[in-house]
C-alpha atoms as a PDB file:
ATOM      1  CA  UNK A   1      -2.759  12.818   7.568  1.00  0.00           C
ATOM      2  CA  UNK A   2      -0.063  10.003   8.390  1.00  0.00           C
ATOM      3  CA  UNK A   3       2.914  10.040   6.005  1.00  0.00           C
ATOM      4  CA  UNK A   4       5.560   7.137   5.585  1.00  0.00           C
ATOM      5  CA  UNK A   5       9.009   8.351   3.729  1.00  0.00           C
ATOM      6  CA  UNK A   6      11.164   5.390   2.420  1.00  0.00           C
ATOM      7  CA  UNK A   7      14.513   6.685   2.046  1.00  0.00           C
ATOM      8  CA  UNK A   8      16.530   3.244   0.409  1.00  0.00           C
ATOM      9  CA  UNK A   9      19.549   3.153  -1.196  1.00  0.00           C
ATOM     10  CA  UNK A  10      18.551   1.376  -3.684  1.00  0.00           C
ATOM     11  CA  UNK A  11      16.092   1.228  -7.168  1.00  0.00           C
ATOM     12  CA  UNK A  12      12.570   0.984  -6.396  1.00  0.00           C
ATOM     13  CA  UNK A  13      10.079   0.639  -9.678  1.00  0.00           C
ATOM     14  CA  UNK A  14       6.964   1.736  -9.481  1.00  0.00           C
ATOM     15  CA  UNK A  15       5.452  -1.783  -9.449  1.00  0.00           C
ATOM     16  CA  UNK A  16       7.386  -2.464  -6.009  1.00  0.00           C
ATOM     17  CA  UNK A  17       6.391   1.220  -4.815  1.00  0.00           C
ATOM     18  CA  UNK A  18       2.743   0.216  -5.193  1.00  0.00           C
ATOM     19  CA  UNK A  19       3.147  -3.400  -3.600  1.00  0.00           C
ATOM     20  CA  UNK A  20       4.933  -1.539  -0.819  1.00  0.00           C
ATOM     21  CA  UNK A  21       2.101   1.340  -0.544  1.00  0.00           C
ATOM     22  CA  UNK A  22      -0.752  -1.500  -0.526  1.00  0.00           C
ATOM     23  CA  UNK A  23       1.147  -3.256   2.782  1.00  0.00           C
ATOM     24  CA  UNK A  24       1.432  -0.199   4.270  1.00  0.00           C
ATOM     25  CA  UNK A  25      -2.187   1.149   3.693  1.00  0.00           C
ATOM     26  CA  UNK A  26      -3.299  -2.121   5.820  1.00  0.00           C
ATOM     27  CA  UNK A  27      -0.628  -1.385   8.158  1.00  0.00           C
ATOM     28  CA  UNK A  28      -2.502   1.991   8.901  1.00  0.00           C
ATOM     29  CA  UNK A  29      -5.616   0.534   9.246  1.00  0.00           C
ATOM     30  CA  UNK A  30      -4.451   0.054  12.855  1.00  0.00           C
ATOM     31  CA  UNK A  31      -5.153   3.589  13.838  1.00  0.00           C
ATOM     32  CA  UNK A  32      -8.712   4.417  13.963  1.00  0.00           C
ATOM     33  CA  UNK A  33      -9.954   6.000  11.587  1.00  0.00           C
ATOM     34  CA  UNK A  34      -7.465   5.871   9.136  1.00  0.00           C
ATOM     35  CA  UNK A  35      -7.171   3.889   6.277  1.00  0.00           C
ATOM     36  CA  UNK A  36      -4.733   3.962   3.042  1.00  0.00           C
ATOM     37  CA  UNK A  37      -6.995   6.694   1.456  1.00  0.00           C
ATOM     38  CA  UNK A  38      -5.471   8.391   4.343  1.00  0.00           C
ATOM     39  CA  UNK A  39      -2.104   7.806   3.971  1.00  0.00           C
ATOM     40  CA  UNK A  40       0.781   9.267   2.190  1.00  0.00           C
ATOM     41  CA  UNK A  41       3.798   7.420   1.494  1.00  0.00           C
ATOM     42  CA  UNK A  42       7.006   9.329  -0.053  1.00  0.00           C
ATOM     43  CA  UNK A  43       9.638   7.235  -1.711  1.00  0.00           C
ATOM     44  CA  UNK A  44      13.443   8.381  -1.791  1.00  0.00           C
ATOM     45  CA  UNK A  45      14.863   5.820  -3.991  1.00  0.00           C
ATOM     46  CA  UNK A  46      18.896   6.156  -5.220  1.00  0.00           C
ATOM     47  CA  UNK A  47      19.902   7.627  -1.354  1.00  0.00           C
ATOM     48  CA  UNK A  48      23.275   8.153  -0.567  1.00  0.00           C
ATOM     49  CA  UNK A  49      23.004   5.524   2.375  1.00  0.00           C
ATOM     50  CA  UNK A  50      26.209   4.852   4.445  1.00  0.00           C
ATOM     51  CA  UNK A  51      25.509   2.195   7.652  1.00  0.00           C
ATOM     52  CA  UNK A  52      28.632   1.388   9.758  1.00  0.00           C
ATOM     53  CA  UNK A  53      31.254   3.139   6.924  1.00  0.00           C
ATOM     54  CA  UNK A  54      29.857   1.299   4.348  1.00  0.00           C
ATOM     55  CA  UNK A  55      28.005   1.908   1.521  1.00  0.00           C
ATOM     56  CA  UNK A  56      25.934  -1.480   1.622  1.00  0.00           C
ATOM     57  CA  UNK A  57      22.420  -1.828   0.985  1.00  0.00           C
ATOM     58  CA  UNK A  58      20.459   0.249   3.486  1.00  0.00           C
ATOM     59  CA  UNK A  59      17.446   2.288   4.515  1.00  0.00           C
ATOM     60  CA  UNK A  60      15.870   4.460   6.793  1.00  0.00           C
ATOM     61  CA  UNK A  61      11.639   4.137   7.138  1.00  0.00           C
ATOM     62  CA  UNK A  62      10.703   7.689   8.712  1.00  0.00           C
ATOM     63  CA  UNK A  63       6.405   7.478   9.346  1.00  0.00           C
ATOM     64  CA  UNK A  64       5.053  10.238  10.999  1.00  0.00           C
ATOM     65  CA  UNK A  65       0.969   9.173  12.406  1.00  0.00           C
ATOM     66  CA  UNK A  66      -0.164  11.198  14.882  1.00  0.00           C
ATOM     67  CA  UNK A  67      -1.304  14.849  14.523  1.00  0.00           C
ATOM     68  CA  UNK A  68      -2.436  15.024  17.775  1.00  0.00           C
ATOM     69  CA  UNK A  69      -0.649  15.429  21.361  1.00  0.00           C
ATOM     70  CA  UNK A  70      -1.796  12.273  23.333  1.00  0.00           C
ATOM     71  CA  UNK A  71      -0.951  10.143  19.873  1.00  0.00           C
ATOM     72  CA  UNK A  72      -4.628   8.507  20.472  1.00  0.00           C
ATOM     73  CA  UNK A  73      -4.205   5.653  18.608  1.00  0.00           C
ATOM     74  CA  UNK A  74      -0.980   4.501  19.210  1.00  0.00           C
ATOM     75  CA  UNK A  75      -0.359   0.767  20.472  1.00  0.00           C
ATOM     76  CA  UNK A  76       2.410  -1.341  20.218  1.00  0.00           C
ATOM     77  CA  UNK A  77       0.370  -3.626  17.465  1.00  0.00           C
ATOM     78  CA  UNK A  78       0.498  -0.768  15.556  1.00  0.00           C
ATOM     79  CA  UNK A  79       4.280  -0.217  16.133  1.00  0.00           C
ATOM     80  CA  UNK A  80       4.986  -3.927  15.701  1.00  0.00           C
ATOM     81  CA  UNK A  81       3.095  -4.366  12.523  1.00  0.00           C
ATOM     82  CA  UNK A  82       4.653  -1.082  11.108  1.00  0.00           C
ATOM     83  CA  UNK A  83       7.760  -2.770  11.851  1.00  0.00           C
ATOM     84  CA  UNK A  84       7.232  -5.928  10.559  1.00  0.00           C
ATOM     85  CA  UNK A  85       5.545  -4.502   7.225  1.00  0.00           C
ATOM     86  CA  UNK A  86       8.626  -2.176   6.659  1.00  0.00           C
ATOM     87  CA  UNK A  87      11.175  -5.296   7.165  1.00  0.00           C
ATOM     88  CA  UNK A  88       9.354  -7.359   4.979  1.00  0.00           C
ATOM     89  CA  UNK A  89       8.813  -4.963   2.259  1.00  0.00           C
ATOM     90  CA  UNK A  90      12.385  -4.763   2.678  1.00  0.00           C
ATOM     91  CA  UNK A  91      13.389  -8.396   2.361  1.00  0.00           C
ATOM     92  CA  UNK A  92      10.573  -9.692   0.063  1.00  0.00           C
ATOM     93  CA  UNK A  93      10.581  -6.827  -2.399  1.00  0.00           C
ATOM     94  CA  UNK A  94      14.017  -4.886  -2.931  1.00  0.00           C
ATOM     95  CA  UNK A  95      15.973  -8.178  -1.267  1.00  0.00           C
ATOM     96  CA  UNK A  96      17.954  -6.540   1.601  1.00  0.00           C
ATOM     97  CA  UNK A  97      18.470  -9.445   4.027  1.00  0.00           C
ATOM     98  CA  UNK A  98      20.777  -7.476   6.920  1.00  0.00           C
ATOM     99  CA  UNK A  99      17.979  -6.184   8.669  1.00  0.00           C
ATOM    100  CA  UNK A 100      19.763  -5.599  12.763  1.00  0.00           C
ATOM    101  CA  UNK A 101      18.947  -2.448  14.668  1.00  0.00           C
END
């Protein structure tokens, strides 16, 4: 089973948890065979978050997809739309807008 953790230093209400869980469960959709009744997304709201000594907004996405060794499944659509998903989810629903690697 595919899990996504959130960890965001930030408040998340459970409205934005379940917009955020909907864009992921199409993100998933990407592997074959899965879908979002397959998926299991954790939510660390209120973390203790520091990014370059400061204690700005910030988060970490963790998603773990693969149980298997060869990761069938895996493409870089996949890793792109995860990505992209994550970011937006980011932007558009908790309003980070600092989003650099």
């Amino acid at each position: 089973m595919p899990f996504i953790i959130s960890h965001v230093n930030c408040s998340v209400t459970k409205e934005q948890e379940a917009r955020i869980k909907s864009a992921l469960g199409k993100a998933i959709e990407l592997v074959p065979g899965k879908t979002e009744a397959y998926l299991m997304v954790i939510f660390e709201n209120d973390s203790h978050i520091w990014l370059r000594g400061q204690d700005i907004k910030a988060a970490y996405i963790e998603a773990k997809i693969f149980g298997n060794e060869s990761h069938y499944g895996y493409n870089e659509n996949l890793q792109r739309d995860l990505e992209y998903r994550s970011g937006k989810y980011l932007r558009n629903v908790l309003g980070y807008t600092n989003l650099g690697r």
